[in-house]
N, C-alpha and C. Protein backbone atom coordinates (compact mmCIF):
# COMPACT_ATOMS: atom_id res chain seq x y z
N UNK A 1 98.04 92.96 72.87
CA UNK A 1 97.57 91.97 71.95
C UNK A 1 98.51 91.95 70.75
N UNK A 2 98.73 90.77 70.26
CA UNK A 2 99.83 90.65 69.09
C UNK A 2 99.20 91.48 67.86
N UNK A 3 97.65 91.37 67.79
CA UNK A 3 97.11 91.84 66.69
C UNK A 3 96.13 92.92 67.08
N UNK A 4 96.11 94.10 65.65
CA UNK A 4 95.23 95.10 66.37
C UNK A 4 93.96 94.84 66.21
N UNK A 5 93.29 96.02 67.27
CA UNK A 5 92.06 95.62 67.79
C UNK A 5 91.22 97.45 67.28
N UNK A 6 91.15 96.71 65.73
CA UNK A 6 90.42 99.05 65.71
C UNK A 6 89.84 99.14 66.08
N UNK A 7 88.49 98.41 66.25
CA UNK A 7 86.74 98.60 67.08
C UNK A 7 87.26 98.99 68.77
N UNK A 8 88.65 98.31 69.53
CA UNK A 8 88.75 99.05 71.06
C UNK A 8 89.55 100.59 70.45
N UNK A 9 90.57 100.51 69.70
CA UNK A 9 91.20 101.70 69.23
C UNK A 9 90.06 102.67 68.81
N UNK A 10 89.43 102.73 68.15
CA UNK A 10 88.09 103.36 67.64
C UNK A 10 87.55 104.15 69.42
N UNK A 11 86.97 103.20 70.30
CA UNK A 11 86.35 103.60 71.39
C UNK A 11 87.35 103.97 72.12
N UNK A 12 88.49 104.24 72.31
CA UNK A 12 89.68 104.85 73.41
C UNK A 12 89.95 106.15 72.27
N UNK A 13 89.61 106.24 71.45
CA UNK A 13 89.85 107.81 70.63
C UNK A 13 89.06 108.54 70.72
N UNK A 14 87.63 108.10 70.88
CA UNK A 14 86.06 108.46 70.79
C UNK A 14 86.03 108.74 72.68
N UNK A 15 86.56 108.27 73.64
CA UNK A 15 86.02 108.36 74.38
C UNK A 15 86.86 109.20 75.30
N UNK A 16 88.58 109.04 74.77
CA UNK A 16 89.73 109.67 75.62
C UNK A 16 90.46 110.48 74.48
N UNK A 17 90.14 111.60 73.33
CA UNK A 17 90.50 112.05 72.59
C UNK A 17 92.07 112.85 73.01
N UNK A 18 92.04 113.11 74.26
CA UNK A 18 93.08 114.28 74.46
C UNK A 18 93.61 113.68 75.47
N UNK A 19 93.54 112.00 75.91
CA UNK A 19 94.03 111.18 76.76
C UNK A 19 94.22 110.05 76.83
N UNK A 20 94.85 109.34 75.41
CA UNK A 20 95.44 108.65 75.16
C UNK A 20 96.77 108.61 74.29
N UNK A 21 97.39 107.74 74.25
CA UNK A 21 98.89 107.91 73.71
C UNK A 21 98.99 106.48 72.80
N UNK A 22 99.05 106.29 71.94
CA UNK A 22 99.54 104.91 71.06
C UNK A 22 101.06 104.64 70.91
N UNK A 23 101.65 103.45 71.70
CA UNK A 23 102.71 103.26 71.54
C UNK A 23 102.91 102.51 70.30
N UNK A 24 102.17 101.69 69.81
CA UNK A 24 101.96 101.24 68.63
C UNK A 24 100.84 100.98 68.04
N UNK A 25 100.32 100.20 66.93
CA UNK A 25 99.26 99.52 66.72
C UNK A 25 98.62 98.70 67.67
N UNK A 26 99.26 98.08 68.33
CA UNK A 26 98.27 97.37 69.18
C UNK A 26 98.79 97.70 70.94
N UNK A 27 99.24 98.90 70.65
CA UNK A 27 99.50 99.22 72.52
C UNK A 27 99.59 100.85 72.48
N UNK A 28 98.19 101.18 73.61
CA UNK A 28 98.00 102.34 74.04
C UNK A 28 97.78 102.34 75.71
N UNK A 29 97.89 104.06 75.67
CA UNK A 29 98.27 103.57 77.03
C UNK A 29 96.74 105.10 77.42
N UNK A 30 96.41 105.03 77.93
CA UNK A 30 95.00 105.94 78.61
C UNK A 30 95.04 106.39 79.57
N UNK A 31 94.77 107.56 80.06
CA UNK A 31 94.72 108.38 80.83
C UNK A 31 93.08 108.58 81.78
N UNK A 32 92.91 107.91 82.92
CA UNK A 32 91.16 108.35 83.21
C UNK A 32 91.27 107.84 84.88
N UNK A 33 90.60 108.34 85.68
CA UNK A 33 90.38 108.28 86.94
C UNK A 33 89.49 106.91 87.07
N UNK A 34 88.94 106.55 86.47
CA UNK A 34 88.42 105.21 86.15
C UNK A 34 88.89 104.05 86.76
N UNK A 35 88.38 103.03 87.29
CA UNK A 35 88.92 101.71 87.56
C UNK A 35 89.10 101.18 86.31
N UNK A 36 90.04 100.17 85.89
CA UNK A 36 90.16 98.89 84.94
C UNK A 36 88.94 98.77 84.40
N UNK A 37 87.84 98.03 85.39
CA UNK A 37 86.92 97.20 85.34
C UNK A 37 85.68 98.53 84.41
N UNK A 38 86.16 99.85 85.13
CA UNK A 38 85.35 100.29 84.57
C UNK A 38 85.67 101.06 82.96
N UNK A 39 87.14 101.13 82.97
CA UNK A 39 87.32 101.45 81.60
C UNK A 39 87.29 100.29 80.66
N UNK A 40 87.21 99.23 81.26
CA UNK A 40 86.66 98.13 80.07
C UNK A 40 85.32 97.97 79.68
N UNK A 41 84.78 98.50 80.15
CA UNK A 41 83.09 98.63 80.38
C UNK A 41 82.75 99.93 78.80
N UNK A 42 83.90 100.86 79.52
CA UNK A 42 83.75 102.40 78.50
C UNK A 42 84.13 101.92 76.90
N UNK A 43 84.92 101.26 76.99
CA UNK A 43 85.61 100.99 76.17
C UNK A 43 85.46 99.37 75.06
N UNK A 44 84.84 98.96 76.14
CA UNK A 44 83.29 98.04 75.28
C UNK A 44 84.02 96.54 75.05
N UNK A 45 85.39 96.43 76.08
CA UNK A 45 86.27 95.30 76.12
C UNK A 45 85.34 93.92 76.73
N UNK A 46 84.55 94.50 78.08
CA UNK A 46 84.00 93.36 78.45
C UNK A 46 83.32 94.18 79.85
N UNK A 47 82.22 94.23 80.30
CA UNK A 47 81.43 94.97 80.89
C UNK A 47 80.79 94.17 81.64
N UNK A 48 81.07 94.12 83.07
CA UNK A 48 80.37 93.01 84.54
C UNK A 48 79.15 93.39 84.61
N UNK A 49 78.39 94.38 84.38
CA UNK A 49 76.78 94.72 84.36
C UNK A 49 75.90 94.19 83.09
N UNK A 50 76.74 93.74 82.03
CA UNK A 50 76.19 93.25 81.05
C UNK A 50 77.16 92.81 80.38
N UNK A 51 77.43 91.14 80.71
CA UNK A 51 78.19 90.45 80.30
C UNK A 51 77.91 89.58 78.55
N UNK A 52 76.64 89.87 78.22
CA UNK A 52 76.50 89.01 77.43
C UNK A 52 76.55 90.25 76.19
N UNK A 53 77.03 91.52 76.46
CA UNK A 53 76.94 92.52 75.27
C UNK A 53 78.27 91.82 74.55
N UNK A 54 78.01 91.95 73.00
CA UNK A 54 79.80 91.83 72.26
C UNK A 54 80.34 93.18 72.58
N UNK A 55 81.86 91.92 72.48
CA UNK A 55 82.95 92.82 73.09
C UNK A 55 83.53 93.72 71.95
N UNK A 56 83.88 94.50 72.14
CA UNK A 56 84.55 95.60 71.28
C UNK A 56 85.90 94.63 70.32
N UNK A 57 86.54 93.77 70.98
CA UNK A 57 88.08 93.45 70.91
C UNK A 57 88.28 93.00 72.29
N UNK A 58 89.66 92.51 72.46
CA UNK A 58 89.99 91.85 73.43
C UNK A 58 91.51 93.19 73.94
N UNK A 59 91.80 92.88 75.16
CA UNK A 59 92.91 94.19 75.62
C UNK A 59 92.90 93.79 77.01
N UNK A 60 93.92 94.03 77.37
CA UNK A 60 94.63 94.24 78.74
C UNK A 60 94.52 95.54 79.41
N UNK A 61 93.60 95.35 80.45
CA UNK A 61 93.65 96.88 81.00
C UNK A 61 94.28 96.92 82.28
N UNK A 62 95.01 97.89 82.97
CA UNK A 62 95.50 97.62 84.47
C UNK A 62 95.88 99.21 84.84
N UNK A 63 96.00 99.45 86.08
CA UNK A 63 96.21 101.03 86.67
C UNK A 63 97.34 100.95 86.92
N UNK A 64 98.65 102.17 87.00
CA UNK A 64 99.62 102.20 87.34
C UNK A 64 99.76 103.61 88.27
N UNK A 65 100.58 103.34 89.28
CA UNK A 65 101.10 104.55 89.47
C UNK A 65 102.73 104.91 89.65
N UNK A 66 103.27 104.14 89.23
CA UNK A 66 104.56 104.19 88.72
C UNK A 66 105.05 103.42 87.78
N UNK A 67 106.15 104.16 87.24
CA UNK A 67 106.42 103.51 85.31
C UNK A 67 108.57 103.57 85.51
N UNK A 68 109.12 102.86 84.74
CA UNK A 68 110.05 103.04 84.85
C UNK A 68 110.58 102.37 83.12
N UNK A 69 111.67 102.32 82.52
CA UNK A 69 112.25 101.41 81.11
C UNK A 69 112.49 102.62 80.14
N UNK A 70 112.50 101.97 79.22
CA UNK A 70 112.95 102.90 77.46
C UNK A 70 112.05 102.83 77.26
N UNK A 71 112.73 104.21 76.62
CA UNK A 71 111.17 104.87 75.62
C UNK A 71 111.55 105.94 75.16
N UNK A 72 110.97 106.74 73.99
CA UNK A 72 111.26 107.50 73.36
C UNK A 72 110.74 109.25 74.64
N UNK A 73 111.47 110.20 74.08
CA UNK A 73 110.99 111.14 75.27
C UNK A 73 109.29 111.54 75.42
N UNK A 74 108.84 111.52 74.44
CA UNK A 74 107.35 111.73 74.09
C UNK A 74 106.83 111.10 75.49
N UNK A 75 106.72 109.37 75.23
CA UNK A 75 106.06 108.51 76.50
C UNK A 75 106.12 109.39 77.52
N UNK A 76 107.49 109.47 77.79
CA UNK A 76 107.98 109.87 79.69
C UNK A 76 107.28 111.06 79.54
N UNK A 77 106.89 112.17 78.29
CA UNK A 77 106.46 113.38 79.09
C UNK A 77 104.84 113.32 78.74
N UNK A 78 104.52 111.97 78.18
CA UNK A 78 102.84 111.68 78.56
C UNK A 78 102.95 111.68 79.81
N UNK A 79 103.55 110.11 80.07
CA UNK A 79 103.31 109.79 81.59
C UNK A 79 103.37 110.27 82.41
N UNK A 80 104.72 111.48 82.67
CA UNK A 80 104.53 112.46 83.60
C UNK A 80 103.77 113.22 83.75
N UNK A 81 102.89 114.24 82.63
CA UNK A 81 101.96 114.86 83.02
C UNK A 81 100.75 114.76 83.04
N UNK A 82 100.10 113.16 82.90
CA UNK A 82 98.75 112.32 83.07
C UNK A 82 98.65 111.82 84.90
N UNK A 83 100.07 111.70 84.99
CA UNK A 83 100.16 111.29 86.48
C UNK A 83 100.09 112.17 87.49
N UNK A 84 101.04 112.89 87.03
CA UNK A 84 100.96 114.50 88.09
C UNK A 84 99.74 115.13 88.26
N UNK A 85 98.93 115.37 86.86
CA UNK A 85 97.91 115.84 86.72
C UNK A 85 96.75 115.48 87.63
N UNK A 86 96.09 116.46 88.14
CA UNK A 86 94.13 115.60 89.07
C UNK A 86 93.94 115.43 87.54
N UNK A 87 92.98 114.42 88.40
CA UNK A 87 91.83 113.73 87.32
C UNK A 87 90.70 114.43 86.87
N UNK A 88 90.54 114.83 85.85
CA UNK A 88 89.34 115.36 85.30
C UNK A 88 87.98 114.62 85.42
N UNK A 89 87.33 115.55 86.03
CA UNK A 89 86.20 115.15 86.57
C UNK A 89 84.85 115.22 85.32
């Protein structure tokens, strides 16, 4: 999102304290065994079981399992060890 969103930033700190990474103000990147659909739900973006709740903010959520580009070394040694890592149950 061009502009930040603190009320989703707020709930991805509150909910992924030791598993998220902020590339900037308005781009983080999260760590969770979770579907999309369902970390937008956690995270209070927009929730298919109860569509008519307000949304936290607006955000792009999507799963990856491979990453490639620039970046400072920090990123690459999030990403590597969120990926490598099992998922905490």
């Amino acid at each position: 999102m061009p502009d930040p969103q603190p009320n989703v930033v707020a709930e991805i700190t509150k909910n992924f304290p030791s598993d998220h990474f902020a590339l900037s103000d308005t781009q983080y990147l999260v760590s969770s065994s979770e579907t999309a659909v369902e970390l937008s739900a956690k995270i209070g973006v927009y929730d298919l079981k109860n569509p008519t709740k307000p949304a936290t903010g607006n955000a792009v959520i999507f799963a990856t399992s491979s990453y490639f580009g620039r970046a400072h070394a920090t990123v690459w040694e999030w990403l590597k060890t969120k990926l490598e890592t099992p998922p905490r149950v």
